[in-house]
C-alpha atoms as a PDB file:
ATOM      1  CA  UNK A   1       6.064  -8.060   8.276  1.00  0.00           C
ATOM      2  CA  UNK A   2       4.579  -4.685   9.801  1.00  0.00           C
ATOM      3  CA  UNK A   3       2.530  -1.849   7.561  1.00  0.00           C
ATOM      4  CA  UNK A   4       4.440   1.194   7.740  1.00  0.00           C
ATOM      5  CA  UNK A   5       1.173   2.930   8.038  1.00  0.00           C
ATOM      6  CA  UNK A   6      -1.232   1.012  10.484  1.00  0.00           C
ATOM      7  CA  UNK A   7       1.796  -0.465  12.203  1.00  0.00           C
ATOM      8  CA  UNK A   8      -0.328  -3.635  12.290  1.00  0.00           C
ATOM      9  CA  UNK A   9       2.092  -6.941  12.157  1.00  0.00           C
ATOM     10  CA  UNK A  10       1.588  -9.919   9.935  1.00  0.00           C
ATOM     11  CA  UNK A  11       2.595 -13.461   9.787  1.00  0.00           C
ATOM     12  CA  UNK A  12       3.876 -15.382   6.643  1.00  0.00           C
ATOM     13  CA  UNK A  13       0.645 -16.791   6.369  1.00  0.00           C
ATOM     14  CA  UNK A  14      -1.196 -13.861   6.443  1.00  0.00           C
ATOM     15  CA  UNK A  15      -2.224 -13.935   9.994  1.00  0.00           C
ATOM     16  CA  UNK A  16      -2.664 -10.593  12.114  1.00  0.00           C
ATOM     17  CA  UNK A  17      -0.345 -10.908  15.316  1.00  0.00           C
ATOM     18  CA  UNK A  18       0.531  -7.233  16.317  1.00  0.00           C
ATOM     19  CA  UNK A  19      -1.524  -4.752  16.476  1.00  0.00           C
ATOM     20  CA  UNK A  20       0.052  -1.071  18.377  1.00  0.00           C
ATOM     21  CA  UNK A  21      -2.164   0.749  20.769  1.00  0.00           C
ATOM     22  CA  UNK A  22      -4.749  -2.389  20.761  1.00  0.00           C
ATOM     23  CA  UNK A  23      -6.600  -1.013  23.909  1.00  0.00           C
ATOM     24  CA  UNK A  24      -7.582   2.003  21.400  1.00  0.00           C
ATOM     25  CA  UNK A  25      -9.890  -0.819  19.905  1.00  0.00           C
ATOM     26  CA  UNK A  26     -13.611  -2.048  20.896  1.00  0.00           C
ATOM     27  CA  UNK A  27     -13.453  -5.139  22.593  1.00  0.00           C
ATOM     28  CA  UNK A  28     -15.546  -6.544  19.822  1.00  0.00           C
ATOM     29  CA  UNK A  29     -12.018  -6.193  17.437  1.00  0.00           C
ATOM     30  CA  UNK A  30     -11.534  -9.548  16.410  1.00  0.00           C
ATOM     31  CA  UNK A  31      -7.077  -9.842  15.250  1.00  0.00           C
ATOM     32  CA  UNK A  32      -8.578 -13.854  13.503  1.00  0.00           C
ATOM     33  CA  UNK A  33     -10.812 -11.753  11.214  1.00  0.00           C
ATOM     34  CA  UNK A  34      -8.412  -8.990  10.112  1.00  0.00           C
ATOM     35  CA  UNK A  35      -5.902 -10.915   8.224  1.00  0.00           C
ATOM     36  CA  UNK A  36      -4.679 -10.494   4.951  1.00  0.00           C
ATOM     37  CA  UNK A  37      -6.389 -12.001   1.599  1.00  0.00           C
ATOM     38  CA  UNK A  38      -5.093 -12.511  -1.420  1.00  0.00           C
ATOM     39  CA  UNK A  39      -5.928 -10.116  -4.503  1.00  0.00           C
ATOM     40  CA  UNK A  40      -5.971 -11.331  -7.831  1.00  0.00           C
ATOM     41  CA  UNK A  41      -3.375  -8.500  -9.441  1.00  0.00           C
ATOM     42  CA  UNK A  42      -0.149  -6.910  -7.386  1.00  0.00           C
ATOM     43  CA  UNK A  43       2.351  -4.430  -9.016  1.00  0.00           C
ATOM     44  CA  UNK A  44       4.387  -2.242  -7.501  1.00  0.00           C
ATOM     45  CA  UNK A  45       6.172   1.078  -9.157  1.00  0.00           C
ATOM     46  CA  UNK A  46       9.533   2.764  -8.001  1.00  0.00           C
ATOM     47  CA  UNK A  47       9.557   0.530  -4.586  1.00  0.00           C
ATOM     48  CA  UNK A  48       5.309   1.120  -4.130  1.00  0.00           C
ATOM     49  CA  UNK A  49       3.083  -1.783  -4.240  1.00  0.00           C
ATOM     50  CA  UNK A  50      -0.193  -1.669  -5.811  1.00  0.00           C
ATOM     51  CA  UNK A  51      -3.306  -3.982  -5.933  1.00  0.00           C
ATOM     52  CA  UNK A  52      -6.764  -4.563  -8.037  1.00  0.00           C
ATOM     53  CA  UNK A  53      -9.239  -6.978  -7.877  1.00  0.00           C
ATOM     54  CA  UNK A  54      -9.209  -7.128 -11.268  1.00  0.00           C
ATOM     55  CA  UNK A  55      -7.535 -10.094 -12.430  1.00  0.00           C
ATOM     56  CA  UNK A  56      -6.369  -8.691 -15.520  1.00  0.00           C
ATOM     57  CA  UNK A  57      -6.314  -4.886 -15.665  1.00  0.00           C
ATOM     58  CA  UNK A  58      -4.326  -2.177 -17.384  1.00  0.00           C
ATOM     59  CA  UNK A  59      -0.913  -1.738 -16.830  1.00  0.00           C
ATOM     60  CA  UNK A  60      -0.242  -0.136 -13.846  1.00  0.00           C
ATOM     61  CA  UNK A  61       1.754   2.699 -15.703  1.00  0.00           C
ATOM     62  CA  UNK A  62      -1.384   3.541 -17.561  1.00  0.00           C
ATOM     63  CA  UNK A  63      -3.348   3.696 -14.562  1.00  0.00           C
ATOM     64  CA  UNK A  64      -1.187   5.694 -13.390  1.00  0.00           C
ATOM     65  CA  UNK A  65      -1.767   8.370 -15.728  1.00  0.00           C
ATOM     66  CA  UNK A  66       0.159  12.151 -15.090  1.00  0.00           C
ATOM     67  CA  UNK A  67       0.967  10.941 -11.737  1.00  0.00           C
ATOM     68  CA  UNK A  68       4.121   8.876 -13.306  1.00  0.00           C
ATOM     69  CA  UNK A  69       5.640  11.773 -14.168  1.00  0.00           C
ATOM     70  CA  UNK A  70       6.004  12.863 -10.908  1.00  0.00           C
ATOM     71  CA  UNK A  71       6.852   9.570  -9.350  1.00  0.00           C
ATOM     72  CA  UNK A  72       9.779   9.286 -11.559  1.00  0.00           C
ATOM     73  CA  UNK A  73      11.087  12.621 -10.559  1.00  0.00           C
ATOM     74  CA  UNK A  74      10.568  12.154  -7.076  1.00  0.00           C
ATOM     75  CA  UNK A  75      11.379   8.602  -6.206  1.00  0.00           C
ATOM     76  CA  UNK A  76      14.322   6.417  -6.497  1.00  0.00           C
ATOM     77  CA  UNK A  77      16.641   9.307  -6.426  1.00  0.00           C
ATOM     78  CA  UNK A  78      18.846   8.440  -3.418  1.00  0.00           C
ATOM     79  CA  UNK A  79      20.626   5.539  -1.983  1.00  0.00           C
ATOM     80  CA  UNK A  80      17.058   4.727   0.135  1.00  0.00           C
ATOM     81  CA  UNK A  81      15.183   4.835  -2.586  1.00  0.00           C
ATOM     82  CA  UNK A  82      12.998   7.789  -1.904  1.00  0.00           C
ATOM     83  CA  UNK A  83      13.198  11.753  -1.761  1.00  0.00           C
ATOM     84  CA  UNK A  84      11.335  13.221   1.261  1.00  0.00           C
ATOM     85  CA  UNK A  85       9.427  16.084   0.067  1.00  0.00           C
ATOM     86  CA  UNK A  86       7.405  18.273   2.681  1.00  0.00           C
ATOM     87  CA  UNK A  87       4.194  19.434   2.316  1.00  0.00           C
ATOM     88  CA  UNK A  88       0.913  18.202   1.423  1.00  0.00           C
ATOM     89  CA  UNK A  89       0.843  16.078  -1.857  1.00  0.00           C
ATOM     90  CA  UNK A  90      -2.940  14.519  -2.761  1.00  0.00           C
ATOM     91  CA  UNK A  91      -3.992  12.646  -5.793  1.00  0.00           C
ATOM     92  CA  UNK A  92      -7.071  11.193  -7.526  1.00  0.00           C
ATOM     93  CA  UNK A  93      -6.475   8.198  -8.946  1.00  0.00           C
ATOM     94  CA  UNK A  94      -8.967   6.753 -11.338  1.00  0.00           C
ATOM     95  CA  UNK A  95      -9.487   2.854 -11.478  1.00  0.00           C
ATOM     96  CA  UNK A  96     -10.001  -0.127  -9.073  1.00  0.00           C
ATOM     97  CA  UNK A  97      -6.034   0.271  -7.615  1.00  0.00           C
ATOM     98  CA  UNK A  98      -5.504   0.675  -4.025  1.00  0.00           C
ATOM     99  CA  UNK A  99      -1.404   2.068  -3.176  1.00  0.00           C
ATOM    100  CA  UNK A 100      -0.652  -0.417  -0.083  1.00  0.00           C
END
C-alpha cells in the first residue's frame, strides 16, 4: 500500500519498497530503516486513520474536540466518501494523536 501523501510504497510486512523521486534523497537514505512500526493505539474517524503511542488513551472523539463538528459536516457526504473543499483549512490538535 502507497501514502497518499509521501507517495512512499509499503509491503504487507511493513517493509519500504517504493519510494517516488528517490534521486531527490542523500545517498545516505537508507529504504531498510524507514519502514513502518507498529503503534500501540489506531482509530480512524469518517474514513481518517489516527494513531497514539498511548496504549490506552481517550477516545478519539474526545480528542477530537470542536474539530468533530466539522468533520461530520464535511466528510462522508458523497458516494467517495469525502467533500473537496478549497482553501486553506489548519488545526491544532491537542494530545499525543498523529492523522496518518
Amino acid at each position: 500500500f502507497a501514502c497518499r501523501y509521501h507517495g512512499w510504497a509499503y509491503d504487507l510486512e511493513g517493509k519500504l519498497i517504493s519510494i517516488p523521486n528517490k534521486e531527490g534523497y542523500p545517498d545516505s537514505f537508507q529504504a531498510a530503516e524507514w519502514g513502518l512500526v507498529e503503534v500501540p493505539h489506531v482509530d480512524s474517524y469518517h474514513g481518517l486513520i489516527f494513531a497514539t503511542w498511548d496504549p490506552e488513551p481517550v477516545s478519539l472523539r474526545d480528542s477530537l474536540g470542536d474539530m468533530a463538528w466539522y468533520m461530520d459536516a464535511m466528510l462522508d457526504h458523497d458516494a467517495a466518501g469525502t467533500v473537496v473543499v478549497g482553501g486553506v483549512h489548519k488545526w491544532v490538535l491537542e494530545g499525543p494523536r498523529r492523522a496518518l
